[in-house]
N, C-alpha and C. Protein backbone atom coordinates (compact mmCIF):
# COMPACT_ATOMS: atom_id res chain seq x y z
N UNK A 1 90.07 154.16 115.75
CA UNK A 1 90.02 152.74 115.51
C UNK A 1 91.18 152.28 114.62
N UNK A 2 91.93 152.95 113.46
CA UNK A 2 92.59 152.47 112.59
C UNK A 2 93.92 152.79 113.50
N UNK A 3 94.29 153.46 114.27
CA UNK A 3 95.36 153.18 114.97
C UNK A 3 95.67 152.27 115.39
N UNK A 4 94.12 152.12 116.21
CA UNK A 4 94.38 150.59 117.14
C UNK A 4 94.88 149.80 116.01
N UNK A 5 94.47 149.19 114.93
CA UNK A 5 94.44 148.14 114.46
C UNK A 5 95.85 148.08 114.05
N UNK A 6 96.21 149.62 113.50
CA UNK A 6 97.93 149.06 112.99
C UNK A 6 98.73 148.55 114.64
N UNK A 7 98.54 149.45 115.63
CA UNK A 7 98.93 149.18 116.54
C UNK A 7 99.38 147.40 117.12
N UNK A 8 97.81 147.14 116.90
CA UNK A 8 97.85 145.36 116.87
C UNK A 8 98.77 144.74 115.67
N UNK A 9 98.21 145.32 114.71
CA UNK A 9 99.58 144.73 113.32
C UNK A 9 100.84 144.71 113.88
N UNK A 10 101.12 146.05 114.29
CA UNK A 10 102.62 146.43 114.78
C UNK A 10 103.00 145.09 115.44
N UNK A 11 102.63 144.89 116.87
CA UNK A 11 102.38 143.89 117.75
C UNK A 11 103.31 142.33 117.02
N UNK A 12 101.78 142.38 116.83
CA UNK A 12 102.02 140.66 115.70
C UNK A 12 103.40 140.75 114.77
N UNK A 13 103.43 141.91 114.40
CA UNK A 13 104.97 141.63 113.17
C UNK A 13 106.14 141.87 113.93
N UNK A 14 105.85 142.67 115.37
CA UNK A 14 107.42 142.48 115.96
C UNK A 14 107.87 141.17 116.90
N UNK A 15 106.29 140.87 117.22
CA UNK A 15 106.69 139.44 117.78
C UNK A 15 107.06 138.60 117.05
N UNK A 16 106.70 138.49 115.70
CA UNK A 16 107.12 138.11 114.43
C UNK A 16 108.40 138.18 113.71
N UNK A 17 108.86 139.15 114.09
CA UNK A 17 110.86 139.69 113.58
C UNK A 17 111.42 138.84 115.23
N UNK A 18 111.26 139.13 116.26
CA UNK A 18 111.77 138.75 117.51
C UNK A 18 112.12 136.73 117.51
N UNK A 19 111.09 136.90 117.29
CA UNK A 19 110.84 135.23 117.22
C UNK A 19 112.19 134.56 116.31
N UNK A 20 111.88 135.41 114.70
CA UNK A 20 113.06 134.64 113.98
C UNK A 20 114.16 135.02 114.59
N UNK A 21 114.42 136.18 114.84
CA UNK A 21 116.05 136.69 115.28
C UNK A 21 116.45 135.69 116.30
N UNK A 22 115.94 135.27 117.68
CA UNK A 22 115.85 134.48 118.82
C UNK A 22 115.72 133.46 118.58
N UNK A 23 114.95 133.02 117.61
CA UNK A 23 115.18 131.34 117.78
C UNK A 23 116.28 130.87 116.89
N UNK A 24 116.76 131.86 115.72
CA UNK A 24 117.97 131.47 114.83
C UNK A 24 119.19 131.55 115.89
N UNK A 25 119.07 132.51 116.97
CA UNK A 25 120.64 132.65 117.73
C UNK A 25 120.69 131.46 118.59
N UNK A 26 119.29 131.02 119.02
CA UNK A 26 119.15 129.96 119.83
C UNK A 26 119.53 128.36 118.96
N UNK A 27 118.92 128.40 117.60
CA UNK A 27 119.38 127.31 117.46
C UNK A 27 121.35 127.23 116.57
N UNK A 28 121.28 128.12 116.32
CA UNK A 28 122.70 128.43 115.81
C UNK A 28 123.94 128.07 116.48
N UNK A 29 123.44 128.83 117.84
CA UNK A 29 124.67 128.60 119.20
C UNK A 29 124.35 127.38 120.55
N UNK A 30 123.04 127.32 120.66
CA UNK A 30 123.01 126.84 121.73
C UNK A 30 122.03 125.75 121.79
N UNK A 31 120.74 125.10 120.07
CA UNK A 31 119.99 124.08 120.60
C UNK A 31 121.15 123.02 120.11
N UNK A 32 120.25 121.66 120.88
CA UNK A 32 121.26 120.75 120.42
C UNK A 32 120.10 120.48 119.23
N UNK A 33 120.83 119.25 118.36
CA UNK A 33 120.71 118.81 117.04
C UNK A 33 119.06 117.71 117.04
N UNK A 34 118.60 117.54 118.13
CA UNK A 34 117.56 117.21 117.98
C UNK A 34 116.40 118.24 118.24
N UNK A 35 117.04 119.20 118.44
CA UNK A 35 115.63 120.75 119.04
C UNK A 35 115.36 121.17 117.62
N UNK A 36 116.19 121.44 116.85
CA UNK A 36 116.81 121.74 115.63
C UNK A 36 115.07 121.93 114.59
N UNK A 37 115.06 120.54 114.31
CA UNK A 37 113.83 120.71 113.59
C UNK A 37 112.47 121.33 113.80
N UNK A 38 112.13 121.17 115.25
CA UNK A 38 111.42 122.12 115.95
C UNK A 38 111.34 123.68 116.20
N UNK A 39 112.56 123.91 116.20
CA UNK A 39 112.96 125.57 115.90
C UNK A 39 112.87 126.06 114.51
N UNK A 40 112.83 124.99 113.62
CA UNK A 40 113.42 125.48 112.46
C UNK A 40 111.55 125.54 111.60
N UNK A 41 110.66 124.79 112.15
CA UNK A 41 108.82 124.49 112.21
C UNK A 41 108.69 126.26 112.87
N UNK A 42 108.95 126.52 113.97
CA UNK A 42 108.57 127.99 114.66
C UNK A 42 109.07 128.98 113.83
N UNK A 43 110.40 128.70 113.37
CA UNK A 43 110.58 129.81 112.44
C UNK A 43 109.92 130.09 111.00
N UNK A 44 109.31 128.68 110.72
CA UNK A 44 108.49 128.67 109.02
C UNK A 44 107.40 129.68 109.44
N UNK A 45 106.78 129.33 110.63
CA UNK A 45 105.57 130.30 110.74
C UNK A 45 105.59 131.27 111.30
N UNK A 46 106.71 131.28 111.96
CA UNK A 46 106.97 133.13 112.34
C UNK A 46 107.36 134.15 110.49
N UNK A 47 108.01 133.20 109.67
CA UNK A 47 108.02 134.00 108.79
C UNK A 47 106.57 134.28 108.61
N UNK A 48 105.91 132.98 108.17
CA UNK A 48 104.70 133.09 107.47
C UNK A 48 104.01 134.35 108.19
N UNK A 49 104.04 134.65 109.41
CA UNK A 49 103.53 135.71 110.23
C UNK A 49 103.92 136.94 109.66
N UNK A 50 105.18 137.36 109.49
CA UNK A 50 106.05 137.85 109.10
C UNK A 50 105.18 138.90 107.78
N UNK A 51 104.68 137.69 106.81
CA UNK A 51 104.71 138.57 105.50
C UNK A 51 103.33 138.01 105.67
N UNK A 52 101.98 138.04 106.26
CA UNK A 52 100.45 137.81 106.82
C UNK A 52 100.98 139.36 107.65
N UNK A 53 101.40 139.52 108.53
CA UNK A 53 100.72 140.83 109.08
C UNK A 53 101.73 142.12 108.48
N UNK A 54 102.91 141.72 107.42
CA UNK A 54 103.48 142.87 106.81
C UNK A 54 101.61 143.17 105.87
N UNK A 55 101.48 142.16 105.08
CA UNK A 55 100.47 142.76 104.26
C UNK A 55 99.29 143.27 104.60
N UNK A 56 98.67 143.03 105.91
CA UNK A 56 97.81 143.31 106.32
C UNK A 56 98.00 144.66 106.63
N UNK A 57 99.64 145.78 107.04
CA UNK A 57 99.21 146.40 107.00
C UNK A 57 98.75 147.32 105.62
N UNK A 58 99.34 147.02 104.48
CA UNK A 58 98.81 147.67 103.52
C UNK A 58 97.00 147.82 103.12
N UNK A 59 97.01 146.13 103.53
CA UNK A 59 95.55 145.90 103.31
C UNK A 59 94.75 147.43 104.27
N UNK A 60 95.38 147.36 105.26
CA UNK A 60 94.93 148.67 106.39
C UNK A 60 94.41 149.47 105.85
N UNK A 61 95.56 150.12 105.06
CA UNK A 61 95.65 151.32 104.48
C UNK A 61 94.42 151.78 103.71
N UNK A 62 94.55 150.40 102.62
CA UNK A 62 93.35 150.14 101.45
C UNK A 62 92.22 150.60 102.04
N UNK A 63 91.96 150.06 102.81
CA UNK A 63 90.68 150.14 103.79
C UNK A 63 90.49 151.03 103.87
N UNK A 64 91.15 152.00 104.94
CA UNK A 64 91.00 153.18 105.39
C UNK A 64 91.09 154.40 104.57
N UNK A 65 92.02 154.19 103.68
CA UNK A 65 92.46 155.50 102.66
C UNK A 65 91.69 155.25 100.93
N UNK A 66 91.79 154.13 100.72
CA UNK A 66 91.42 153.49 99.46
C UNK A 66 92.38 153.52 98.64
N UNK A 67 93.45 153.38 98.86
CA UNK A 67 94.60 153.68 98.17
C UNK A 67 96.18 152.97 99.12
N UNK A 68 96.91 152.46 98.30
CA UNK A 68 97.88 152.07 98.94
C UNK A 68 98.68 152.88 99.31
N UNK A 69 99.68 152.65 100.85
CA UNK A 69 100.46 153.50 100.96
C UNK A 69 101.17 154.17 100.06
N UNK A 70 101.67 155.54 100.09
CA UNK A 70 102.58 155.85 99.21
C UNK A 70 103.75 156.00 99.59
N UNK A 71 104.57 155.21 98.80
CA UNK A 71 106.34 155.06 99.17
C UNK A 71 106.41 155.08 98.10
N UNK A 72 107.86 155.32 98.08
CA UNK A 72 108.96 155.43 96.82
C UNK A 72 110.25 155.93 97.35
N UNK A 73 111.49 155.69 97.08
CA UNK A 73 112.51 155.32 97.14
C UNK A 73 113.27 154.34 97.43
N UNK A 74 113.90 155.24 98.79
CA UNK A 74 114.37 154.11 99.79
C UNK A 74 113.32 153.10 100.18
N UNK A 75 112.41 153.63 100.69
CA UNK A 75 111.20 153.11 101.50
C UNK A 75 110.50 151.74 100.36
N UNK A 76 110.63 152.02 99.06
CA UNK A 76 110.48 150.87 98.27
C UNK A 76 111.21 149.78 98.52
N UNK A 77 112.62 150.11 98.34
CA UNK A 77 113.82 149.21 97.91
C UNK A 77 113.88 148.31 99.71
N UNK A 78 113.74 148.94 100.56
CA UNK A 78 113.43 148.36 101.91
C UNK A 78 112.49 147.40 102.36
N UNK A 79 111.00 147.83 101.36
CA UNK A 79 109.97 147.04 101.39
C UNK A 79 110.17 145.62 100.46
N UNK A 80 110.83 145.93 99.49
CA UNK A 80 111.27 144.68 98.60
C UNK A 80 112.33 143.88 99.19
N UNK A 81 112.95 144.59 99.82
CA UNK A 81 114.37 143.44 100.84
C UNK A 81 113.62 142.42 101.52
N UNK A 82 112.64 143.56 102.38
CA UNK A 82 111.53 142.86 103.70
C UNK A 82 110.84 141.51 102.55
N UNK A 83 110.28 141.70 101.78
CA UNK A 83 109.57 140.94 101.30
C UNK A 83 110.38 139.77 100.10
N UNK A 84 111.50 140.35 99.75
CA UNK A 84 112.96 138.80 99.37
C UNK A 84 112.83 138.29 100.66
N UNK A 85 113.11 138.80 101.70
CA UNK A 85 113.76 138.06 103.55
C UNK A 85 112.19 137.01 103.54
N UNK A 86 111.59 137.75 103.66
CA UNK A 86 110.27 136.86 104.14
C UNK A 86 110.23 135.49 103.21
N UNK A 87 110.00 135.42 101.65
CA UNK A 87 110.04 134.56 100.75
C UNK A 87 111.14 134.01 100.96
N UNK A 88 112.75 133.83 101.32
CA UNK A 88 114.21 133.42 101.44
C UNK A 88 113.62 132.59 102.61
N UNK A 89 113.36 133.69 103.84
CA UNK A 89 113.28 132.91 105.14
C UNK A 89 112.55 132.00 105.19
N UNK A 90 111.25 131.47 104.55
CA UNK A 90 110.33 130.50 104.06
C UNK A 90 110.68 129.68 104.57
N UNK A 91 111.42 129.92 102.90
CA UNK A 91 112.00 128.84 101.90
C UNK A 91 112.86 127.94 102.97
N UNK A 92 114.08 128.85 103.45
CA UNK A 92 114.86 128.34 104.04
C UNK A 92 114.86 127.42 105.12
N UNK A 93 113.83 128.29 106.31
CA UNK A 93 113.23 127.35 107.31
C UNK A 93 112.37 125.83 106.68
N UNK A 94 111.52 125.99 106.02
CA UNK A 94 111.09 125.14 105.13
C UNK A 94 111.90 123.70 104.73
N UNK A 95 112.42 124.44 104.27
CA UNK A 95 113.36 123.07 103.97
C UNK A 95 114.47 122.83 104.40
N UNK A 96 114.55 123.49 105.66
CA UNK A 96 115.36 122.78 106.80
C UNK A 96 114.71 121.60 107.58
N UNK A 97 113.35 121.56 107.66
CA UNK A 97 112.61 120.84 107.91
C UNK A 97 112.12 119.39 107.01
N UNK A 98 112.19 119.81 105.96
CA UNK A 98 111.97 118.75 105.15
C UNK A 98 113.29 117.81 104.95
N UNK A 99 114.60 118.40 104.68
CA UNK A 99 115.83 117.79 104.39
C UNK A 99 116.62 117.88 105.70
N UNK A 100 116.55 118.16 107.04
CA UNK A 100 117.60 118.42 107.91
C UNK A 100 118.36 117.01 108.16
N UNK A 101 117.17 115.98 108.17
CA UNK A 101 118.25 114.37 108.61
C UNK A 101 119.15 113.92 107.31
N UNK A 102 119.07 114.61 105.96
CA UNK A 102 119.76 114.17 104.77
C UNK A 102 121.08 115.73 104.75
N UNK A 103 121.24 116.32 105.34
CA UNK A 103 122.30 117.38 105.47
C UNK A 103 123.32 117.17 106.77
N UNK A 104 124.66 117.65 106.44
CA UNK A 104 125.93 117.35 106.89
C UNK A 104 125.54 118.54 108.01
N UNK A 105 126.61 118.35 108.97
CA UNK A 105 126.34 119.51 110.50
C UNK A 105 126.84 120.61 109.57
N UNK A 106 127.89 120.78 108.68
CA UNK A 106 128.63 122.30 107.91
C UNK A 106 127.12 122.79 107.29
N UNK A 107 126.39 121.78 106.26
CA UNK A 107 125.40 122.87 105.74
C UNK A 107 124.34 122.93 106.45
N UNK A 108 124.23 122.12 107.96
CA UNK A 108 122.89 122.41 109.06
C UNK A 108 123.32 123.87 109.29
N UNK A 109 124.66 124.27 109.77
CA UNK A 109 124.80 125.92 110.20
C UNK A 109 124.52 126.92 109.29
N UNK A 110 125.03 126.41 107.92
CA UNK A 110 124.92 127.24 107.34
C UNK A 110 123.19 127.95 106.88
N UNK A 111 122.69 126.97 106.73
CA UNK A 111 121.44 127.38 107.06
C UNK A 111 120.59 127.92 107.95
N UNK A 112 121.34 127.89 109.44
CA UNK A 112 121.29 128.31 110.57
C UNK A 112 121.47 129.96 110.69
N UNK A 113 122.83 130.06 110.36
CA UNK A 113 123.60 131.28 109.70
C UNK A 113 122.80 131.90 108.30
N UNK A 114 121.96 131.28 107.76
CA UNK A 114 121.44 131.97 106.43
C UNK A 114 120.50 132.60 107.24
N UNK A 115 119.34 131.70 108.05
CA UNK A 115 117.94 132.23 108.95
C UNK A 115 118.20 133.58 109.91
N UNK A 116 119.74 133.33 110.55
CA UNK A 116 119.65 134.62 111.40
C UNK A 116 120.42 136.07 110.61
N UNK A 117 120.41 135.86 109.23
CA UNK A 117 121.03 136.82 108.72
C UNK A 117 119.86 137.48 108.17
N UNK A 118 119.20 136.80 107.55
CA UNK A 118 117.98 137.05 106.45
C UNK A 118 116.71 137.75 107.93
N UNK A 119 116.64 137.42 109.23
CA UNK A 119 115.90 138.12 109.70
C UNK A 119 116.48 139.25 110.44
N UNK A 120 117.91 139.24 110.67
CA UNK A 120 118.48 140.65 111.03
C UNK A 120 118.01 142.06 109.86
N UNK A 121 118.66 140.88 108.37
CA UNK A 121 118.58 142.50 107.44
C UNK A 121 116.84 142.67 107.19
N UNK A 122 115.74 141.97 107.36
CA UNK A 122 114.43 142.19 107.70
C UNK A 122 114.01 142.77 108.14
N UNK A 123 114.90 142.91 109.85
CA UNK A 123 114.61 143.45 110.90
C UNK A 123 115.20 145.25 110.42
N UNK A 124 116.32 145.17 110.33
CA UNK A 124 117.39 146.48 109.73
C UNK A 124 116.55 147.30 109.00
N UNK A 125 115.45 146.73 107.60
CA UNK A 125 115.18 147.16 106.55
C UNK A 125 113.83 147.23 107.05
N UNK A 126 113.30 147.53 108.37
CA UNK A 126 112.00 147.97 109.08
C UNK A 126 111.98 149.25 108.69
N UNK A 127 113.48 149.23 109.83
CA UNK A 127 113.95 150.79 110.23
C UNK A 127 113.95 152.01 108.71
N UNK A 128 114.85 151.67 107.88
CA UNK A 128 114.41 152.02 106.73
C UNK A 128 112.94 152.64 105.88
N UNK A 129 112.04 151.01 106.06
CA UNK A 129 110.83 151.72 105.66
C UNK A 129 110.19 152.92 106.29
N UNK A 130 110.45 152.81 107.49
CA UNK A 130 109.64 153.16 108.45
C UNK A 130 110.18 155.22 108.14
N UNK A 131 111.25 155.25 108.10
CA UNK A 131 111.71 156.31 108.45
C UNK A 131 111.72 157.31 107.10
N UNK A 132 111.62 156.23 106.05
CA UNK A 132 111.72 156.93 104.44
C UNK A 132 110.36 156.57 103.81
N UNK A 133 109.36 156.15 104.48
CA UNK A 133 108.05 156.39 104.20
C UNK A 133 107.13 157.47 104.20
């Protein structure tokens, strides 16, 4: 049973990394300026997804083991990137939404360019946990 369930976690958090990576390249290069705010709403809650089923899997763990995973090193410093990206990416999507009609097209990209960076090294710093856990 506890397979399944990370299994499903797994699921939810990669559709969750996919989503931001894809909709930042999509709105970066190719939506026009009225899709914009709408992409930028999908990406608040793909983060929010993001760091809801990162924690759930620890919560897993709790459950099952009574004890939190054990990491340390790399596998820390990876988990703390993941979890700056998630809080950054929020933020960022966030208030692209709230301020996008009061911002110039230079700092619309750049924010554009902040979203698909912050879920690449997210995405990057999986691989990491995963492998130094």
């Amino acid at each position: 049973m506890q397979s399944l369930i990370y299994a499903l976690i797994q699921n939810i958090h990669n559709i969750g990394a996919v989503t931001i990576v894809g909709v930042s390249v999509y709105g970066l290069f190719f939506a026009r300026e009225h899709q914009k705010k709408l992409l930028a709403i999908v990406i608040s809650f793909a983060w929010a997804l993001q760091g809801i089923s990162g924690a759930a899997f620890g919560v897993t763990t709790l459950y099952f083991y009574q004890q939190l995973p054990d990491i340390h090193g790399v596998a820390v410093a990876a988990l703390a990137i993941k979890v700056a990206c998630v809080i950054l990416g929020f933020f960022v999507a966030s208030s692209y939404v709230v301020f996008c009609t009061e911002l110039s097209l230079a700092i619309k990209k750049v924010f554009w360019i902040t979203l698909f960076f912050l879920g690449n090294l997210a995405l990057s710093s999986a691989g990491y946990l995963r492998w130094f856990s």
